[in-house]
PDB file of N, CA and C in Angstrom:
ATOM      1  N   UNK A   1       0.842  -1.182   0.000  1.00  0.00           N
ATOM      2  CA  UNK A   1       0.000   0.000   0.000  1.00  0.00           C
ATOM      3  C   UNK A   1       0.891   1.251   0.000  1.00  0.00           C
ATOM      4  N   UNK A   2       0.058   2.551  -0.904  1.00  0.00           N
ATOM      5  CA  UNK A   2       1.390   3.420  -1.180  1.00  0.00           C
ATOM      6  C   UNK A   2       0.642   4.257  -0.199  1.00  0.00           C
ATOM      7  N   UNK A   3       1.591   4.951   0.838  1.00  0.00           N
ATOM      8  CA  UNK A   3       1.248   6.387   1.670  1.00  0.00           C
ATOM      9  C   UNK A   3       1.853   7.719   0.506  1.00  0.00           C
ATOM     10  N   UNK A   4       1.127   8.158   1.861  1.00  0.00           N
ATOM     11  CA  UNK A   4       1.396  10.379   0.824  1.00  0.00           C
ATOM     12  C   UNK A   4       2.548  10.409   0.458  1.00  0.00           C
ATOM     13  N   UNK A   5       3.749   9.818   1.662  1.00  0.00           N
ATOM     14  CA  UNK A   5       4.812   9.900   1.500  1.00  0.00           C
ATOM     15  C   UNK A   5       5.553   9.463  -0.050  1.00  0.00           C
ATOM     16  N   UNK A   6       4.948   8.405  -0.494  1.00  0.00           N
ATOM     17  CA  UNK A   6       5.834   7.784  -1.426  1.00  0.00           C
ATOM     18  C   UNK A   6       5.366   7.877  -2.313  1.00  0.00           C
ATOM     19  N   UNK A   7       4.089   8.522  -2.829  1.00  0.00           N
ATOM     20  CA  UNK A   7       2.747   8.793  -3.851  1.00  0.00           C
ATOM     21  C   UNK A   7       3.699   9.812  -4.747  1.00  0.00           C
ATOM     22  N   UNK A   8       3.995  10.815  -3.953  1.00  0.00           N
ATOM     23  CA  UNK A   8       5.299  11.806  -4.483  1.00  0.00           C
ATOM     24  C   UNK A   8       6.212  11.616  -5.350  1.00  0.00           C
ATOM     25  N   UNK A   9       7.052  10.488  -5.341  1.00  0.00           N
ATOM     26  CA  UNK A   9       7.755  10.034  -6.097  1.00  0.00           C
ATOM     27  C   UNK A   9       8.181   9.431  -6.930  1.00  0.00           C
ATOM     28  N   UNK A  10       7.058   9.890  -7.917  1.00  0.00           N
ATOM     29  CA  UNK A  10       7.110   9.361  -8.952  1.00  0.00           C
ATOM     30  C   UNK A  10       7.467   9.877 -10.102  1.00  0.00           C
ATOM     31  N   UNK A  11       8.666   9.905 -10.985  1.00  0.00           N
ATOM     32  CA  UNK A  11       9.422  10.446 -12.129  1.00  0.00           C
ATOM     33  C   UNK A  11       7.937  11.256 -13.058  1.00  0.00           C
ATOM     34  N   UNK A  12       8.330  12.459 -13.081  1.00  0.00           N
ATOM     35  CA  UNK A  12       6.829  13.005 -14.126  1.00  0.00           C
ATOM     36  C   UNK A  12       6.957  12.674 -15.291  1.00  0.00           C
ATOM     37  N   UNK A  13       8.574  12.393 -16.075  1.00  0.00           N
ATOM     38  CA  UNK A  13       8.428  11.927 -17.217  1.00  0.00           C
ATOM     39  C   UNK A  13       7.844  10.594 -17.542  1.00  0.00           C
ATOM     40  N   UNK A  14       7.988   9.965 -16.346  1.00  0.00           N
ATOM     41  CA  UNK A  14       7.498   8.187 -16.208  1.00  0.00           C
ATOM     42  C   UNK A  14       5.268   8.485 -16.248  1.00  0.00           C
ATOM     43  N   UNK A  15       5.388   9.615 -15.284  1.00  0.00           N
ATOM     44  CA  UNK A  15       3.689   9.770 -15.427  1.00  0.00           C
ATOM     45  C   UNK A  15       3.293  10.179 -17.067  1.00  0.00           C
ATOM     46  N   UNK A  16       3.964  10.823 -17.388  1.00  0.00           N
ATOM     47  CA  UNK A  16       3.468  11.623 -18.613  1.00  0.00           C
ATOM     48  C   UNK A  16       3.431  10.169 -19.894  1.00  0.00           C
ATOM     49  N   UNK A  17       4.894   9.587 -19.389  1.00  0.00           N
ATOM     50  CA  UNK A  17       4.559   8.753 -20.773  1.00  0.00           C
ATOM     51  C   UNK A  17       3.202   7.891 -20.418  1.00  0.00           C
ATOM     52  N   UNK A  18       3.200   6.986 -19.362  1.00  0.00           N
ATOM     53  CA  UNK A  18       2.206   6.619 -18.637  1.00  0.00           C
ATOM     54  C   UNK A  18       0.695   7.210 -19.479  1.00  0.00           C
ATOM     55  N   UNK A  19       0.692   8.450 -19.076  1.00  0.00           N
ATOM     56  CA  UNK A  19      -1.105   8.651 -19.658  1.00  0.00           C
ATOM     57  C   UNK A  19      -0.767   8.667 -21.576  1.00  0.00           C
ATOM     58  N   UNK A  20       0.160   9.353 -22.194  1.00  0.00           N
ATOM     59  CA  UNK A  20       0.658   8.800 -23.327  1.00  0.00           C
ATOM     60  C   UNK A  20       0.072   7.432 -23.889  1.00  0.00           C
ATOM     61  N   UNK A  21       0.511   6.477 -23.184  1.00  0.00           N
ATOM     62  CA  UNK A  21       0.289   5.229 -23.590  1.00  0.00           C
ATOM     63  C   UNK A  21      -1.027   4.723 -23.406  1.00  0.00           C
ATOM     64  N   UNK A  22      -2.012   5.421 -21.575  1.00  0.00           N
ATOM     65  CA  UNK A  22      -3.328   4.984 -21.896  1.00  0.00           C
ATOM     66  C   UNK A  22      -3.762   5.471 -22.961  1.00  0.00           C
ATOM     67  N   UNK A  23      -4.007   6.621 -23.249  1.00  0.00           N
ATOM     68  CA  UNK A  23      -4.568   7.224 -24.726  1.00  0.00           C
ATOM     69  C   UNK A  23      -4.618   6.597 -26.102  1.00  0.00           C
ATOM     70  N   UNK A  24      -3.417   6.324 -25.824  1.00  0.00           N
ATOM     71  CA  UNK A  24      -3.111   5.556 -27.676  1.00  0.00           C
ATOM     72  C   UNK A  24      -4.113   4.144 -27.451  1.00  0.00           C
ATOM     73  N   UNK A  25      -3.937   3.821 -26.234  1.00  0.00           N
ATOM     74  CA  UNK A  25      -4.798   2.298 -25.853  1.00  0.00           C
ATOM     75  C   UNK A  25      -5.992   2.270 -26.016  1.00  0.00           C
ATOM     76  N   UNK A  26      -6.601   3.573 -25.596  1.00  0.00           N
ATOM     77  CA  UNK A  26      -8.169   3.911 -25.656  1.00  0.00           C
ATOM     78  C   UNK A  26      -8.429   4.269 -26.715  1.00  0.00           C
ATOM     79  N   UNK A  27      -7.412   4.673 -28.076  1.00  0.00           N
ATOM     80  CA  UNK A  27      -7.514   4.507 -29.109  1.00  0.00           C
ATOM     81  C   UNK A  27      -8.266   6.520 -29.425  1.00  0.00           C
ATOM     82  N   UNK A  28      -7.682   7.159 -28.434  1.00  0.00           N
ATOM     83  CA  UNK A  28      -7.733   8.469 -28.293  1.00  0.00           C
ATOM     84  C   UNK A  28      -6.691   9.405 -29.077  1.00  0.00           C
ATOM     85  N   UNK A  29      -6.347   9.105 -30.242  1.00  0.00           N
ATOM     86  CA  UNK A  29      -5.353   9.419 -31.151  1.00  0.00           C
ATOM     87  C   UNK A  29      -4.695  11.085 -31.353  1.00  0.00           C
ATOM     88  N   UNK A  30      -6.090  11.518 -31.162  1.00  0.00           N
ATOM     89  CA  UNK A  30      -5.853  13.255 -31.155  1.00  0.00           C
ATOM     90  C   UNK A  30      -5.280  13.793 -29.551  1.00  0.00           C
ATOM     91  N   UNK A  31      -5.426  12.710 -28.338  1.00  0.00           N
ATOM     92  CA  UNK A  31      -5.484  13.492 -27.360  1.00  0.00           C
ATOM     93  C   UNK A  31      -4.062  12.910 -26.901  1.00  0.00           C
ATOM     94  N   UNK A  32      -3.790  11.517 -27.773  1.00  0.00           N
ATOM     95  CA  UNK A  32      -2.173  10.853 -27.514  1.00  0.00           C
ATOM     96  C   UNK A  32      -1.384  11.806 -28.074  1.00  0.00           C
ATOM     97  N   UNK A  33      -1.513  12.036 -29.350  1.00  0.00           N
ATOM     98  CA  UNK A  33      -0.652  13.336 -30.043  1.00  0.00           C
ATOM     99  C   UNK A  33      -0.343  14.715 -29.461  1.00  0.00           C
ATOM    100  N   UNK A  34      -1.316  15.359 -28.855  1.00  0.00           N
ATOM    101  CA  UNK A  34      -1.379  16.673 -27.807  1.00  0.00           C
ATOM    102  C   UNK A  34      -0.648  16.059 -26.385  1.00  0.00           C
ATOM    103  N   UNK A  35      -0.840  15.327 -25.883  1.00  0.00           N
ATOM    104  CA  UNK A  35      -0.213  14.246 -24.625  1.00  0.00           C
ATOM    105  C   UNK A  35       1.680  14.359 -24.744  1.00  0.00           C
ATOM    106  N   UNK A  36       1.596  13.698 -26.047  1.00  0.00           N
ATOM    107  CA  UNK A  36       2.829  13.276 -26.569  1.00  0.00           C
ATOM    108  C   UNK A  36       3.777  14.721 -27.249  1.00  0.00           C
ATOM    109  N   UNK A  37       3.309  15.516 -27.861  1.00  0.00           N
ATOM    110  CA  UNK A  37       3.954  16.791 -27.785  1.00  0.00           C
ATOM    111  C   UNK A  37       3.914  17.740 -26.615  1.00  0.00           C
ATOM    112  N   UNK A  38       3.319  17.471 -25.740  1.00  0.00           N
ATOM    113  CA  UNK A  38       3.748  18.631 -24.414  1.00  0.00           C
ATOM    114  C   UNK A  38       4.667  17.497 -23.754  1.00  0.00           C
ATOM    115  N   UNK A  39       4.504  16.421 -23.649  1.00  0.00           N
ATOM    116  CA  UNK A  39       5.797  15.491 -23.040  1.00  0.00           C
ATOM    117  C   UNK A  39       7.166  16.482 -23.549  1.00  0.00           C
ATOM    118  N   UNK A  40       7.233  16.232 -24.857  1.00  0.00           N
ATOM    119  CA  UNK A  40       8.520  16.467 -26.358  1.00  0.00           C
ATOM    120  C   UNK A  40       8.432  17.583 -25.797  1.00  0.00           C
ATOM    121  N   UNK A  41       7.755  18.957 -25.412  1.00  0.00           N
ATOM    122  CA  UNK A  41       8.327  20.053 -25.114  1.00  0.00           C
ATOM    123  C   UNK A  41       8.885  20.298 -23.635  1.00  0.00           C
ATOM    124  N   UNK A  42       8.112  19.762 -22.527  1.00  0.00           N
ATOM    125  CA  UNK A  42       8.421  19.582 -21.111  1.00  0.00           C
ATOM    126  C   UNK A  42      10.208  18.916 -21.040  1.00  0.00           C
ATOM    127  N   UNK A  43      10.229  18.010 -21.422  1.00  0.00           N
ATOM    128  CA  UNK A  43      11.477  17.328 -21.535  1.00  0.00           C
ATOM    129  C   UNK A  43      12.121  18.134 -22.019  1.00  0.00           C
ATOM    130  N   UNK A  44      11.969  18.752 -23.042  1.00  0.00           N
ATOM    131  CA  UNK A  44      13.234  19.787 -24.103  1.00  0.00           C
ATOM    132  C   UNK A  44      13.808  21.345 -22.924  1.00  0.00           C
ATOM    133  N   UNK A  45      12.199  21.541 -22.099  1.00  0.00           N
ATOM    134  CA  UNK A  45      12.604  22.544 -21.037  1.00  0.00           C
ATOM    135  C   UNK A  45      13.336  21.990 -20.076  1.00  0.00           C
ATOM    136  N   UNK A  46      13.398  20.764 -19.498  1.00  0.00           N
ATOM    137  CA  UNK A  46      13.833  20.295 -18.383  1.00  0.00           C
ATOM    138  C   UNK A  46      15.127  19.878 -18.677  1.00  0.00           C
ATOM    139  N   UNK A  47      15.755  20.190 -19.772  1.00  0.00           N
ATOM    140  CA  UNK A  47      16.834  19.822 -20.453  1.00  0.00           C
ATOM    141  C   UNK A  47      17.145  18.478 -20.180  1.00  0.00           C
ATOM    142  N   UNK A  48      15.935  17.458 -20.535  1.00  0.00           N
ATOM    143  CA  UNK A  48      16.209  15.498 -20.277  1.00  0.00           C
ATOM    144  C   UNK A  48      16.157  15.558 -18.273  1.00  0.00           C
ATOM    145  N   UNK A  49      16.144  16.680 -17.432  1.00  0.00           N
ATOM    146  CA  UNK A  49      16.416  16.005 -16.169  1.00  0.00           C
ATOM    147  C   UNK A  49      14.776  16.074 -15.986  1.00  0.00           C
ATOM    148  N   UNK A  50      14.561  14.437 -15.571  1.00  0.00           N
ATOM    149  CA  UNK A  50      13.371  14.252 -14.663  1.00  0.00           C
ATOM    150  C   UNK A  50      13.067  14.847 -13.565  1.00  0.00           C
ATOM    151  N   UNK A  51      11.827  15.102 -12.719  1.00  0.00           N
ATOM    152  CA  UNK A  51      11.529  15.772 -11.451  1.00  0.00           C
ATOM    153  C   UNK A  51      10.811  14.494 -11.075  1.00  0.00           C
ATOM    154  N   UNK A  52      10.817  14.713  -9.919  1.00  0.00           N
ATOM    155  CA  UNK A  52       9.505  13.908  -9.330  1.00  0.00           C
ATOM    156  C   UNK A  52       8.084  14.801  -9.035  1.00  0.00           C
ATOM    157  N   UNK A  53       6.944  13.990  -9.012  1.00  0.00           N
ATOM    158  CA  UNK A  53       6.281  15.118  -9.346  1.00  0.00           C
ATOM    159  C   UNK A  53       5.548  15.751  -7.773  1.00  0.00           C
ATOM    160  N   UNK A  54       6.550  15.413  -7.053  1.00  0.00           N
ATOM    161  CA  UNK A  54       6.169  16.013  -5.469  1.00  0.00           C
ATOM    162  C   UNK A  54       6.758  16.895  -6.154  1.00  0.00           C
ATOM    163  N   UNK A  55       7.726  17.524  -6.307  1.00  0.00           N
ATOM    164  CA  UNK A  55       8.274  18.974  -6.862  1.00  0.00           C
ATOM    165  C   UNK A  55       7.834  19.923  -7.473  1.00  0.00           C
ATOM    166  N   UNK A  56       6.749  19.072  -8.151  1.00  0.00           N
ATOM    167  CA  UNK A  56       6.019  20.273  -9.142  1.00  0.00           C
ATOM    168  C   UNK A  56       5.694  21.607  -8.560  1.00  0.00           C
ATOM    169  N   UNK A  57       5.896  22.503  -9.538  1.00  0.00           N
ATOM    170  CA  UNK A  57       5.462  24.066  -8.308  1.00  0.00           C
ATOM    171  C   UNK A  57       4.446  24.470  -9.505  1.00  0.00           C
ATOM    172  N   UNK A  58       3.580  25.252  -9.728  1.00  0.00           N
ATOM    173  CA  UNK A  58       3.151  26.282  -9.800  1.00  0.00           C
ATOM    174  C   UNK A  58       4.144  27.409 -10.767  1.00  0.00           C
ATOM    175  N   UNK A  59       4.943  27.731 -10.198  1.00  0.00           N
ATOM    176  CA  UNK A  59       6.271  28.550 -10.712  1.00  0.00           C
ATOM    177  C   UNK A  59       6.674  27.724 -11.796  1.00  0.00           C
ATOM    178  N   UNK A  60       6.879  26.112 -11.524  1.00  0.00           N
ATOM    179  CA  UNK A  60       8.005  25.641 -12.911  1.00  0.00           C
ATOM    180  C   UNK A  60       6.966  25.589 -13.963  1.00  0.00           C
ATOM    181  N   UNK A  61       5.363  25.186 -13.677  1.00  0.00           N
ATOM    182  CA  UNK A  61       4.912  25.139 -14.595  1.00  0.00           C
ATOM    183  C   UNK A  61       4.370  26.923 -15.542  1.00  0.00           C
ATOM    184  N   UNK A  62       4.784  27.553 -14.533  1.00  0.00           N
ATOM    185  CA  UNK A  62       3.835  29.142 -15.375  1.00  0.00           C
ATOM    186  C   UNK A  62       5.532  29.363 -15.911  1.00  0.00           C
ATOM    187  N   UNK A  63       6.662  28.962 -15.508  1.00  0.00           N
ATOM    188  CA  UNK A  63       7.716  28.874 -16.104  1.00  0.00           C
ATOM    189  C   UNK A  63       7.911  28.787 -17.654  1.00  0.00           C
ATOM    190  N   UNK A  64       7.198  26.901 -17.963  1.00  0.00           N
ATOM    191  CA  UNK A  64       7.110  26.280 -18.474  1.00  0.00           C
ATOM    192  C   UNK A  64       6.111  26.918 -19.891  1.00  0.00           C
ATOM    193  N   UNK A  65       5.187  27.245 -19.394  1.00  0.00           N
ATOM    194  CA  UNK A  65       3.916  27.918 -20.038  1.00  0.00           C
ATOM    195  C   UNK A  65       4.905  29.277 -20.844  1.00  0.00           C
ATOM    196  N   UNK A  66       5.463  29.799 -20.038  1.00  0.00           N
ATOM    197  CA  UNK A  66       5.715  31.486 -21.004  1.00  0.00           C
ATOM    198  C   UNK A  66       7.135  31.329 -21.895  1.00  0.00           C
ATOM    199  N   UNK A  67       7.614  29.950 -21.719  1.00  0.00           N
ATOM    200  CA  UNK A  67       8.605  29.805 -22.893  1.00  0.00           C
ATOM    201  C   UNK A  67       8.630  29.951 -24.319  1.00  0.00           C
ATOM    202  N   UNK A  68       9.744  30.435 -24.574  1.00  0.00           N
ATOM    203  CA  UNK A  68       9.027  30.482 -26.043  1.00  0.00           C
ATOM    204  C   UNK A  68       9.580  28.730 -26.720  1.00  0.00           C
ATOM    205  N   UNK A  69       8.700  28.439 -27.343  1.00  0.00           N
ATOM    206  CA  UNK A  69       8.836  27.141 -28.629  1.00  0.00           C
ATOM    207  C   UNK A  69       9.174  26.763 -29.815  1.00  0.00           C
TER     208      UNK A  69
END
């Protein structure tokens, strides 16, 4: 059984591909493609380093958001 504690730690690139892959499964093609290019841009900002997604702030993502592409 997972507590709060360890719920946290989970690689966001590992979540992201994760819903990635349900999509394509559910045969959700338009929403795997939109899924799968904000992965391709998140990663390109994070320069390849994973976070866990207890880390996530608010900040990295309005970060993330006003980059240019």
């Amino acid at each position: 059984m997972k507590t709060n504690k360890t719920a946290g730690k989970i690689p966001f690139f590992q979540l992201l591909e994760s819903g990635v892959w349900h999509f394509k499964d559910t045969g959700k093609e338009k929403t795997t493609g939109n899924h799968s290019c904000a992965m391709k841009h998140f990663t390109r900002f994070r320069n390849k380093e994973d976070i866990d997604t207890a880390e996530l702030t608010v900040n990295l993502m309005k970060n993330f958001s006003a980059q240019d592409t």
